[in-house]
Protein backbone atom coordinates (compact mmCIF):
# COMPACT_ATOMS: atom_id res chain seq x y z
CA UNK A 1 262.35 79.51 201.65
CA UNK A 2 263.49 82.63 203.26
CA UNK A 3 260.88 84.82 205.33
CA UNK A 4 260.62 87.99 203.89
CA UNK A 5 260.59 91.54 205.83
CA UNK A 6 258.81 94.26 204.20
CA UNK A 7 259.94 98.18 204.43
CA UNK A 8 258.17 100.31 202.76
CA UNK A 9 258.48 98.97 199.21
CA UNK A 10 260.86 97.04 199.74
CA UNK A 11 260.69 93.28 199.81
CA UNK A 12 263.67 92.04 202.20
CA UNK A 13 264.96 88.57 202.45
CA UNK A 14 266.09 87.42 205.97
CA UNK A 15 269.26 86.21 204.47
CA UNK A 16 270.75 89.49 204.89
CA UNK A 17 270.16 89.93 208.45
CA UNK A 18 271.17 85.73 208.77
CA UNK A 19 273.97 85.10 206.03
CA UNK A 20 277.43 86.36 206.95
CA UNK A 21 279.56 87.71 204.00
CA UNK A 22 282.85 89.49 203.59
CA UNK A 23 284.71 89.81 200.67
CA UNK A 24 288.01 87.85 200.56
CA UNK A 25 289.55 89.43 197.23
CA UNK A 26 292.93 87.58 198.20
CA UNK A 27 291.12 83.98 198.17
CA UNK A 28 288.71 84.92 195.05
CA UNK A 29 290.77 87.23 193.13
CA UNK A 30 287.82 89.23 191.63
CA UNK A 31 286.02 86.54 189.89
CA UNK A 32 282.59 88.01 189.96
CA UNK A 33 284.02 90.31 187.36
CA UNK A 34 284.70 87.15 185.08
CA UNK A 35 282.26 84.65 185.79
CA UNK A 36 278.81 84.67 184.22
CA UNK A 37 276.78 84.44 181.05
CA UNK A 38 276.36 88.45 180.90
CA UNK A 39 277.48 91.16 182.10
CA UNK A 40 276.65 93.13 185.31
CA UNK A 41 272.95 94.53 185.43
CA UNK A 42 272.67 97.70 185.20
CA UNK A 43 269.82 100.72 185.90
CA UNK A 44 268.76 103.01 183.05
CA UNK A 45 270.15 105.94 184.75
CA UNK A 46 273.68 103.44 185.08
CA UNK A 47 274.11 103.77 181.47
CA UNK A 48 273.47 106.94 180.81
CA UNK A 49 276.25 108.36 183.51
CA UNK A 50 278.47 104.90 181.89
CA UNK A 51 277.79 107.34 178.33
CA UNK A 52 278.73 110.55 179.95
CA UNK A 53 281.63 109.25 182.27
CA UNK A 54 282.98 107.02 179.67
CA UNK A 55 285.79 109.19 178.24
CA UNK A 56 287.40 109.14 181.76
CA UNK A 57 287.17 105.04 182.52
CA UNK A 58 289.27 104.04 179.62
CA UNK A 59 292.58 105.18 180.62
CA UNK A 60 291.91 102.15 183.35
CA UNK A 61 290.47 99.84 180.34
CA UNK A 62 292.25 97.64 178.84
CA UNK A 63 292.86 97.57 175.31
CA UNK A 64 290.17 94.42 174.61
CA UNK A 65 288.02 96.05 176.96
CA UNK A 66 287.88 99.72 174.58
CA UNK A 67 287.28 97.52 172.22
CA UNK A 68 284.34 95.56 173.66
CA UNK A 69 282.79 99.15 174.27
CA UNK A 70 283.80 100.10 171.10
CA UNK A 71 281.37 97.28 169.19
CA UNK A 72 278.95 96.50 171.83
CA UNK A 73 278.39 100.08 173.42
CA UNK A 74 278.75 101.23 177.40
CA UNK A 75 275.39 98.94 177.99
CA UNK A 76 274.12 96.47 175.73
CA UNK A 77 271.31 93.74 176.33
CA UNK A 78 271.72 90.17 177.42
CA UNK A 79 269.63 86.94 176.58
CA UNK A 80 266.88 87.84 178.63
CA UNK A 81 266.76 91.60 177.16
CA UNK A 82 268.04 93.32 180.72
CA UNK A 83 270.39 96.27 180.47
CA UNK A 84 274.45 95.29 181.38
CA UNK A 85 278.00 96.00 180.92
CA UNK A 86 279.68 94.42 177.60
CA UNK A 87 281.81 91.86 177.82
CA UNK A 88 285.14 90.86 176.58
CA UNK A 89 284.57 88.39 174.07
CA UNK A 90 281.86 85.98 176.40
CA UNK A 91 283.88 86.48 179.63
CA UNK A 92 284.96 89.49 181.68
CA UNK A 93 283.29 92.53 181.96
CA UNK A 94 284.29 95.68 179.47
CA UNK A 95 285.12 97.34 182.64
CA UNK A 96 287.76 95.39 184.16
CA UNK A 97 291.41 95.10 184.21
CA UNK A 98 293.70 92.92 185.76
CA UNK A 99 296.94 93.26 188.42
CA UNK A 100 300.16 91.48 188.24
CA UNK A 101 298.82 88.38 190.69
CA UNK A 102 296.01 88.11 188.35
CA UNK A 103 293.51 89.51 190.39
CA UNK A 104 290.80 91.35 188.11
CA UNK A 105 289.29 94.87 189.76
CA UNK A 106 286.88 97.24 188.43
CA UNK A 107 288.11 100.33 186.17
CA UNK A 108 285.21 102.44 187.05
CA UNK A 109 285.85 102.21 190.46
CA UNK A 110 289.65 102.90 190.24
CA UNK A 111 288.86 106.00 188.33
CA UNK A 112 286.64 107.05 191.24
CA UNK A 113 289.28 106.35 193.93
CA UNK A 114 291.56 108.89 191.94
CA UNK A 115 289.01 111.01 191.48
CA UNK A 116 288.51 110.99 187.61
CA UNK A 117 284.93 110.71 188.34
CA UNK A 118 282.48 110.29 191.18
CA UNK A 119 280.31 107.06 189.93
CA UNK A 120 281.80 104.08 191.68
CA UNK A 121 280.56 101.49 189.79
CA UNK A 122 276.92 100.08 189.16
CA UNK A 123 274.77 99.46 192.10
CA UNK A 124 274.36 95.83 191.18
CA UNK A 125 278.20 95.39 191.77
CA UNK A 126 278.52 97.24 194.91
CA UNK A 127 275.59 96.06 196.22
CA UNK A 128 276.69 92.20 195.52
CA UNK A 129 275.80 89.27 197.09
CA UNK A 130 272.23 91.43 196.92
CA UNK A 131 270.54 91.33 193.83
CA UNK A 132 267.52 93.81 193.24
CA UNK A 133 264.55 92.51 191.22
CA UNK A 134 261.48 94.79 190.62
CA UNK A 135 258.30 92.87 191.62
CA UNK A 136 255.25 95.51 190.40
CA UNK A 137 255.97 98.46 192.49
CA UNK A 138 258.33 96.87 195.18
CA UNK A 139 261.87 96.36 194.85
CA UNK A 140 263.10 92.77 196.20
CA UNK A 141 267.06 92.46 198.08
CA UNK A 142 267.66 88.87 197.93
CA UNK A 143 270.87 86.82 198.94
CA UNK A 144 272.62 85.25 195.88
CA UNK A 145 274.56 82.71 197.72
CA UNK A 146 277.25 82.30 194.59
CA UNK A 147 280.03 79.56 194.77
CA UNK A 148 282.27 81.68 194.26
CA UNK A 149 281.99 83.56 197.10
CA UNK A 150 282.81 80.58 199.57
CA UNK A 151 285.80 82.45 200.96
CA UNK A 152 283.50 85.44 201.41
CA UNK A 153 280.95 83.56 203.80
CA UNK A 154 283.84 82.19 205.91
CA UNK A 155 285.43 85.25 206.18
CA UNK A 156 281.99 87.13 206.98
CA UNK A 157 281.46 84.11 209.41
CA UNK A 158 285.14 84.33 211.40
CA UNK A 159 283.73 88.33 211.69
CA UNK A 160 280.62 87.69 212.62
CA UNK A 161 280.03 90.84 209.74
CA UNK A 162 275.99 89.86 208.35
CA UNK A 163 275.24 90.46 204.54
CA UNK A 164 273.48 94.08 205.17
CA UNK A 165 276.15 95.32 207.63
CA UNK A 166 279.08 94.23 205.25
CA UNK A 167 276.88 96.29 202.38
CA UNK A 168 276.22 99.23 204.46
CA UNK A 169 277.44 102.05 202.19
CA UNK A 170 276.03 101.08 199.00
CA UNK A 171 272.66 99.81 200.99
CA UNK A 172 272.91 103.90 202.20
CA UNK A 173 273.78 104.98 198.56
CA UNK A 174 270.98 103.54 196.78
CA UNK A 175 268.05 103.47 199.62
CA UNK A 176 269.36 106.38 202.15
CA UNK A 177 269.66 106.67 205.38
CA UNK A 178 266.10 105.87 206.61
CA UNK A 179 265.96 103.04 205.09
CA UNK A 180 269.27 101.62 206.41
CA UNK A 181 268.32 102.47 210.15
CA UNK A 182 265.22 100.38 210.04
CA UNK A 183 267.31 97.09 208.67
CA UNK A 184 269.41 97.94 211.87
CA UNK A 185 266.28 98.06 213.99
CA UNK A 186 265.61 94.87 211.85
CA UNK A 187 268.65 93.08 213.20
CA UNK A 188 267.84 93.94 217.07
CA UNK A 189 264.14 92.92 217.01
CA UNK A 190 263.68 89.88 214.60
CA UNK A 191 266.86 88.10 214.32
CA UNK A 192 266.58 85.36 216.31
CA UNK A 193 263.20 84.85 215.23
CA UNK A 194 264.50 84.46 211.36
């Protein structure tokens, strides 16, 4: 088992200062976006900007996609009761679309890149291979070390790039600043200890 760090309230595992991770798109093609029982988790406040935004992600939708949203709504709730994104008939998410090659990419972000809107996509996306997990009144980051992602780990390994620096932005996005610059004082006190 991992050691964990705590900061403030959150519960840290080591993996992120230890694992190495970069996404390799080109070796994956965006199969996180495919592969799973549900849909991507998503935070209260998620769907609520996914009801207000909506009207500007579907010109990146695809057709089966609108209609996913269409039945299921912007969030609906998977086995376990959490809040995700819909899928498209058991497999990709709602929110998806797919490039010549195959490769499947995320409409929300796409509309935020031209600047239809400025929610990039839901934390628990950008914020992947970290999953968040409430534990009482902490928050946990843990590593989800995902098959899929074996191209990811190699890459992250030939760069030498570990989990929390490859996730800076979204790590900044969701925690700020503060929070950030402790995992990076993190990193130069306890590494070689994890």
């Amino acid at each position: 088992m991992s050691p964990i760090i705590q900061i403030d309230d959150k519960l840290v595992s080591a993996e992120i200062w230890r694992q190495h991770f970069t996404c390799n798109l080109t070796e994956c093609a965006g199969i996180c976006c495919v592969w799973g029982d549900s849909g991507a988790p998503l935070e209260i406040a998620e769907k609520n900007i996914l009801q207000r935004e909506y009207p500007h992600l579907t010109p990146y939708m695809t057709p089966e996609g609108i209609q996913a949203v269409t039945t299921q709504g912007v969030a609906t709730r998977d086995a376990d009761g959490d809040l995700v994104t819909p899928l498209i008939a058991g497999k990709e998410c709602a929110y998806t679309y797919f490039d010549m090659a195959g490769a499947c990419y995320c409409a929300i972000e796409r509309a935020c890149r031209e600047g239809k809107t400025t929610f990039r996509k839901p934390i628990s996306c950008w914020l992947y291979p970290i999953r968040l997990t409430r534990i009482g009144d902490n928050i946990a980051l843990n590593y989800d070390r995902a098959h899929l992602c074996r191209g990811a780990r190699e890459k992250g390994e030939q760069q030498q790039t570990p989990v929390f620096r490859f996730l800076r932005e979204p790590l900044i996005h969701r925690f700020g600043e503060t929070f950030y610059h402790e995992l990076e004082q993190v990193a130069e006190t306890l590494t070689t200890h994890l």
